[in-house]
Protein backbone atom coordinates (compact mmCIF):
# COMPACT_ATOMS: atom_id res chain seq x y z
CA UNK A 1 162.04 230.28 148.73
CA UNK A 2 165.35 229.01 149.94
CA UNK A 3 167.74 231.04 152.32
CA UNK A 4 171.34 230.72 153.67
CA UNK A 5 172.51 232.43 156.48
CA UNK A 6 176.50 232.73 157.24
CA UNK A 7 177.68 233.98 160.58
CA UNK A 8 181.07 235.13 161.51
CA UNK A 9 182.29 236.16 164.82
CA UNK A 10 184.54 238.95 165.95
CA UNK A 11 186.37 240.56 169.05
CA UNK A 12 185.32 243.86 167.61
CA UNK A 13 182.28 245.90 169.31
CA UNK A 14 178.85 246.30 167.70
CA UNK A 15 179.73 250.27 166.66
CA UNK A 16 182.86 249.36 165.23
CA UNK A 17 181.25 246.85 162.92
CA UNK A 18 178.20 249.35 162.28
CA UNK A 19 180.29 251.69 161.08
CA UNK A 20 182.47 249.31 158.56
CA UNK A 21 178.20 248.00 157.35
CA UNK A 22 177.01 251.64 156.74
CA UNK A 23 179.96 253.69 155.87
CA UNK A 24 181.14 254.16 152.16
CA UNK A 25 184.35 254.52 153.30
CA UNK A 26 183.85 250.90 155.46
CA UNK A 27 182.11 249.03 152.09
CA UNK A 28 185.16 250.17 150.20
CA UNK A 29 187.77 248.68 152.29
CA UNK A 30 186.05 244.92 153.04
CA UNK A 31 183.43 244.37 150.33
CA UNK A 32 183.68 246.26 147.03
CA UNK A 33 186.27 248.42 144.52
CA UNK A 34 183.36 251.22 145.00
CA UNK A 35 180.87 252.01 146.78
CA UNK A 36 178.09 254.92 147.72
CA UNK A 37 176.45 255.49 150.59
CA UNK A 38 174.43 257.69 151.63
CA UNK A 39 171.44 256.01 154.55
CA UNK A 40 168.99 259.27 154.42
CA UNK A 41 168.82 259.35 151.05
CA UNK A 42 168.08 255.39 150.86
CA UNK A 43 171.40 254.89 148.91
CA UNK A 44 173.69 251.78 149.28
CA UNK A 45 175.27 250.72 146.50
CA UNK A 46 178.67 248.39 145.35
CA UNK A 47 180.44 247.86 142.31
CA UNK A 48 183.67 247.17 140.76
CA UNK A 49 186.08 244.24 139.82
CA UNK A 50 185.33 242.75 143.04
CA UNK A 51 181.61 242.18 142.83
CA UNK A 52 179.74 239.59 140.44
CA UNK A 53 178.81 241.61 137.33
CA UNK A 54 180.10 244.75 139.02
CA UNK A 55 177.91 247.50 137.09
CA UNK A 56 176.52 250.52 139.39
CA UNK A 57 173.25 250.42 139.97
CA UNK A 58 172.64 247.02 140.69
CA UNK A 59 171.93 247.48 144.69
CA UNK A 60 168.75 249.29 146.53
CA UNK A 61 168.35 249.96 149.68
CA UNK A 62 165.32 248.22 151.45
CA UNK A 63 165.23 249.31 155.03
CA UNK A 64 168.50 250.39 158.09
CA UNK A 65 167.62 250.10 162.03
CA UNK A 66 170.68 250.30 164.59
CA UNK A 67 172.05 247.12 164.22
CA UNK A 68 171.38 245.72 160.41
CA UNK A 69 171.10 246.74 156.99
CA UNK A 70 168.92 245.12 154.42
CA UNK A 71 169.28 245.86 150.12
CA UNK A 72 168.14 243.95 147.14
CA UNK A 73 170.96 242.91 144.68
CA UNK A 74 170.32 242.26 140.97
CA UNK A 75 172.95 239.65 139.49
CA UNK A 76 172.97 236.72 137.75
CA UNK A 77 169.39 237.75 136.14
CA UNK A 78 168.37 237.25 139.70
CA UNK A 79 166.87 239.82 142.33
CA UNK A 80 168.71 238.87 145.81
CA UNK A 81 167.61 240.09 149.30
CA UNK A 82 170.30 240.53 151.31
CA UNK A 83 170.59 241.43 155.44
CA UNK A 84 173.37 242.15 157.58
CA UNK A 85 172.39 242.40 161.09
CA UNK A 86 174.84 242.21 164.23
CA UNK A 87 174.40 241.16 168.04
CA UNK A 88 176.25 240.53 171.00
CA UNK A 89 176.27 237.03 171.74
CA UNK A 90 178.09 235.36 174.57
CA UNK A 91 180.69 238.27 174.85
CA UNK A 92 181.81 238.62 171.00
CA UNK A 93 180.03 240.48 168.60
CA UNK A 94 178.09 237.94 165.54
CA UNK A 95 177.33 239.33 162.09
CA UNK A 96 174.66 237.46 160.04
CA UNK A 97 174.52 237.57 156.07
CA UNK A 98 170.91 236.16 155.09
CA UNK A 99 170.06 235.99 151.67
CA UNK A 100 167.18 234.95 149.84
CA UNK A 101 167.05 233.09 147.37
CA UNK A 102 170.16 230.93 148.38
CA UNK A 103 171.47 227.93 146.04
CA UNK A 104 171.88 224.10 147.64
CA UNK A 105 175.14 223.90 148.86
CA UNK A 106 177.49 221.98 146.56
CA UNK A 107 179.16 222.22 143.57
CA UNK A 108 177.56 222.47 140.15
CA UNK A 109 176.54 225.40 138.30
CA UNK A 110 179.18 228.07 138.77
CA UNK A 111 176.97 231.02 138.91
CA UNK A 112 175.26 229.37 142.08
CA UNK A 113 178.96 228.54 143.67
CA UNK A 114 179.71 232.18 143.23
CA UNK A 115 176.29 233.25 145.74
CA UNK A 116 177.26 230.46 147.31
CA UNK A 117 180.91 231.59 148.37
CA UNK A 118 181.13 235.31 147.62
CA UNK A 119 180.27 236.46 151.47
CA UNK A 120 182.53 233.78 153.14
CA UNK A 121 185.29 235.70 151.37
CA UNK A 122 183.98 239.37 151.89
CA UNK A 123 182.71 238.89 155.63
CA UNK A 124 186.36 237.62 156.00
CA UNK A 125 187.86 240.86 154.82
CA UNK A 126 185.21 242.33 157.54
CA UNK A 127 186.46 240.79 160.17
CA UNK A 128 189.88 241.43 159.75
CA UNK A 129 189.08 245.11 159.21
CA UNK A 130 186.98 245.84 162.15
CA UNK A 131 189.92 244.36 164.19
CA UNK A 132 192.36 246.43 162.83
CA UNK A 133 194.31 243.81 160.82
CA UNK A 134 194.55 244.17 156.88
CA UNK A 135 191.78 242.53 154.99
CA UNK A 136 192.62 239.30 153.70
CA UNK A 137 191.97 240.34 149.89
CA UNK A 138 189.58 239.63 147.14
CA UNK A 139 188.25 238.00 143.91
CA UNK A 140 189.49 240.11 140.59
CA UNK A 141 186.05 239.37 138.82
CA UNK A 142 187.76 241.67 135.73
CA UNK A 143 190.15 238.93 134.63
CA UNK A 144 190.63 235.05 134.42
CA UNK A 145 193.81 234.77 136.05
CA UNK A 146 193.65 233.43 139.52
CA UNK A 147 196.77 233.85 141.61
CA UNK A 148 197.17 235.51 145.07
CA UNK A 149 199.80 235.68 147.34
CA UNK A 150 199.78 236.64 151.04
CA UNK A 151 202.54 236.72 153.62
CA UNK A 152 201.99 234.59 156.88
CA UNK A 153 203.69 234.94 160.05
CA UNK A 154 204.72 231.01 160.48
CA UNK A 155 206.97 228.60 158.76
CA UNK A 156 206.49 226.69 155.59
CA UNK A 157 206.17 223.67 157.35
CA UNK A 158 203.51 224.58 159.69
CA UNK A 159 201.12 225.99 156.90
CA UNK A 160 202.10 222.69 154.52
CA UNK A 161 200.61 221.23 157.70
CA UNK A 162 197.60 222.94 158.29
CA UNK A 163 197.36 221.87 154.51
CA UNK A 164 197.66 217.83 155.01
CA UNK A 165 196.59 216.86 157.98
CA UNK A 166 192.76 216.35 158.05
CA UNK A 167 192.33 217.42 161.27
CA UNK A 168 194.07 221.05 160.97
CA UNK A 169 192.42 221.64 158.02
CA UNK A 170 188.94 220.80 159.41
CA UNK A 171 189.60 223.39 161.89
CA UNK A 172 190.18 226.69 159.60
CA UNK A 173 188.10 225.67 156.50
CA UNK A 174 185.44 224.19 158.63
CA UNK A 175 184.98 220.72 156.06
CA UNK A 176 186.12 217.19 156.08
CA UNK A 177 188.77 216.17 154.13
CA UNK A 178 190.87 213.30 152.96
CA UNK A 179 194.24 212.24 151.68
CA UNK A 180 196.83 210.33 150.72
CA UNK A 181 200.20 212.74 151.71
CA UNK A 182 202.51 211.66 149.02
CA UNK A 183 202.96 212.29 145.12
CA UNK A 184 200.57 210.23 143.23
CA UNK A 185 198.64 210.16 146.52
CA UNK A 186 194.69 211.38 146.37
CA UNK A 187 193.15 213.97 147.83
CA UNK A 188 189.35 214.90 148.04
CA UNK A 189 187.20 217.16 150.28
CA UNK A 190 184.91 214.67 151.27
CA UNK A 191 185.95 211.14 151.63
CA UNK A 192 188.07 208.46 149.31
CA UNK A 193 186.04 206.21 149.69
CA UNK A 194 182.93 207.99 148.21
CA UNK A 195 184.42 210.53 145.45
CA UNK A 196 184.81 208.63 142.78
CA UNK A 197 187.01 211.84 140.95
CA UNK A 198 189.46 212.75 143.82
CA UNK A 199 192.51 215.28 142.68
CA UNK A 200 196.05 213.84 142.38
CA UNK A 201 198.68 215.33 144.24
CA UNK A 202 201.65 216.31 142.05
CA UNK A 203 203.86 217.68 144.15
CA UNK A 204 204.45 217.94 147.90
CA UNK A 205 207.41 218.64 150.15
CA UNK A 206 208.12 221.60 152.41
CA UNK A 207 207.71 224.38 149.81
CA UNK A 208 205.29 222.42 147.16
CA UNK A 209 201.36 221.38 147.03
CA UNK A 210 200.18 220.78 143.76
CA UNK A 211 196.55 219.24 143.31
CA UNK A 212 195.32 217.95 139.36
CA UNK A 213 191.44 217.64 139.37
CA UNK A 214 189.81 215.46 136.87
CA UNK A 215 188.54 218.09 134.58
CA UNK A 216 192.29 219.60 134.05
CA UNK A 217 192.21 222.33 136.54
CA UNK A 218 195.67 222.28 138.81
CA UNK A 219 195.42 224.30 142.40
CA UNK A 220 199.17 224.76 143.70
CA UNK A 221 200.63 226.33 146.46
CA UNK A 222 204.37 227.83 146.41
CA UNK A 223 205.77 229.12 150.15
CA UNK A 224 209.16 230.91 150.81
CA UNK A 225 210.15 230.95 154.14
CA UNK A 226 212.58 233.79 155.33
CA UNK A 227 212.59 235.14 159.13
CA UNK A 228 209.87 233.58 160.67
CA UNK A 229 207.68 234.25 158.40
CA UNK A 230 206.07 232.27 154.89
CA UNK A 231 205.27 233.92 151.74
CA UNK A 232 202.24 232.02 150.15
CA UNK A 233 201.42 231.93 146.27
CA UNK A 234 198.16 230.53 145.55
CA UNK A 235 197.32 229.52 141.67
CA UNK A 236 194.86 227.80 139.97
CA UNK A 237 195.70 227.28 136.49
CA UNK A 238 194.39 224.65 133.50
CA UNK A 239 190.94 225.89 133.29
CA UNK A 240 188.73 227.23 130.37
CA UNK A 241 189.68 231.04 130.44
CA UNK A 242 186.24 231.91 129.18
CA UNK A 243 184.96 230.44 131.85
CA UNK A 244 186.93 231.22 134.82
CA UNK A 245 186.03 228.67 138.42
CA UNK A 246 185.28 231.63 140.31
CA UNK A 247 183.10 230.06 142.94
CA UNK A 248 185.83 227.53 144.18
CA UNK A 249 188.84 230.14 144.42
CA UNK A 250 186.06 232.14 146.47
CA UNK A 251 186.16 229.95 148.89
CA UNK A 252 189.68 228.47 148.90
CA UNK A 253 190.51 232.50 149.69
CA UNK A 254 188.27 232.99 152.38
CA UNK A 255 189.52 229.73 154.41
CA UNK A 256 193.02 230.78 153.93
CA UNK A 257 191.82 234.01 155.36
CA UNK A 258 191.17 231.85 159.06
CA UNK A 259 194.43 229.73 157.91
CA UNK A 260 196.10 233.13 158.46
CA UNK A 261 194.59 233.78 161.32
CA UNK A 262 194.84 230.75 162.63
CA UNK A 263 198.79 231.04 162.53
CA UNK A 264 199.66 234.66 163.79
CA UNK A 265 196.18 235.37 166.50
CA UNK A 266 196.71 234.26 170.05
CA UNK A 267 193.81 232.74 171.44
CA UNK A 268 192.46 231.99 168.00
CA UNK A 269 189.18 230.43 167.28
CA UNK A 270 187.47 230.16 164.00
CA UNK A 271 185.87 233.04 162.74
CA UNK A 272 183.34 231.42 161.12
CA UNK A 273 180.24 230.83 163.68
CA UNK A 274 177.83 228.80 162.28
CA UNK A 275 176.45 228.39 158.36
CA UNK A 276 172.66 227.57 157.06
CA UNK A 277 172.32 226.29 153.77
CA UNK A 278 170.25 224.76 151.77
CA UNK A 279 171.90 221.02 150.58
CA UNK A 280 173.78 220.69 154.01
CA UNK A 281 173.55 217.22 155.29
CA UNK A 282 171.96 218.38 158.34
CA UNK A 283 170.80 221.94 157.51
CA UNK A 284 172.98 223.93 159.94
CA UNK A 285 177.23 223.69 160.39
CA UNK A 286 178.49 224.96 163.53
CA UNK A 287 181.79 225.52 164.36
CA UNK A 288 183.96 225.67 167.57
């Protein structure tokens, strides 16, 4: 049976991120619209617009120690196991999400991209929270609109950057990418060379990126700039309604989450601490 384990990191102590793990009140700000729970009476449970078919009931809890919880999770016509567990490591604080079964990485069946990217964006929020910073947001599972919008303390021109240049964008969404920074240019996550259906950029300048996929979809980003600060609008549009891309907006929000971060936390380093997936070129991605 295949499993994927994604760690993030965080200043916050071990109690701190207990508490946000175990707490209804601590599920209901990073991970679901709901939650219960209750650890003597064996109850964990999440639901709401914000979790993959979001009926009650779908969650049970398996076993709790001091430092990690463990539940089954029925979606998808599929029974999950699921563990958080924390440690100090190195003077920071490293939360694990396993889960078993675990799809190959890469893109394909969009029920599997939704496993596949669902606790990148969630263990975001958790972060964030346990430091005391707003979460970052989340996935509206209840409709097929997909548009967020997020306020970021740097200028337009520094997030069009992180954006377009391969490098800066390597270091908060943790993946290669290539492009060709002009209108009409190409852009791919991967390399030119290879992808053989890379997006076309439709628009860029200091307030504009517009990407057109091959199958129709469009991802654009709109940014205002007033007093130091950028207000982002996020929208993917062009897309079968009945079948919204879920999986892929799951994880374009959780690396603007670390884009965010990137531009307003001194002494910044990715949150993200090291993936294992199944369908990684070499098994395990660690970052700085």
């Amino acid at each position: 049976m295949s499993t994927g384990v994604v760690r993030v990191r965080t200043t916050a102590p071990v109690a701190r991120v207990y508490e946000a793990l175990t707490t209804t009140e601590g599920l209901r700000t990073w991970l679901a619209e709901h939650a219960a729970v209750d650890l003597a009476q064996g109850t964990f449970e999440f639901w709401g617009r914000y979790t993959p078919e979001g009926e009650r009931g779908r969650q049970k809890l398996l076993s709790v120690d001091d430092t990690s919880v463990s539940f089954s999770w029925f979606f998808f016509d599929e029974n999950y196991t699921v563990s958080l567990g924390i440690e100090e490591r190195d003077g920071e604080t490293v939360i694990a999400m396993t889960q078993s079964p675990y799809p190959s990485w890469g893109p394909g069946d969009d029920q599997a991209e939704i496993v596949q990217t669902f606790w990148a964006l969630v263990l975001a929020n958790l972060v964030e929270h346990v430091e005391g910073r707003p979460v970052f947001g989340f996935c509206d599972f209840s409709t097929p609109e997909q548009r967020f919008e997020t306020d970021i303390a740097a200028s337009p021109e520094a997030i069009i950057d992180a954006l377009i240049d391969p490098d800066v964008f390597a270091r908060w969404f943790g993946a290669r990418m290539e492009i060709e920074p002009h209108v009409g240019g190409r852009w791919t996550m991967g390399s030119l060379e290879t992808d053989e259906t890379p997006a076309k950029i439709l628009a860029l300048d200091s307030e504009h990126f517009t990407l057109e996929f091959q199958e129709g979809m469009v991802a654009s980003w709109e940014l205002k700039g007033s007093e130091g600060k950028t207000h982002l609008t996020f929208v993917q549009s062009g897309f079968d309604a009945a079948n919204p891309p879920y999986g892929p907006w799951l994880g374009w929000l959780s690396g603007f989450a670390d884009l965010k971060r990137m531009l307003e936390v001194p002494n910044w380093r990715p949150m993200w601490h090291s993936m294992e997936m199944p369908g990684l070129p070499d098994g395990v991605l660690t970052l700085e």
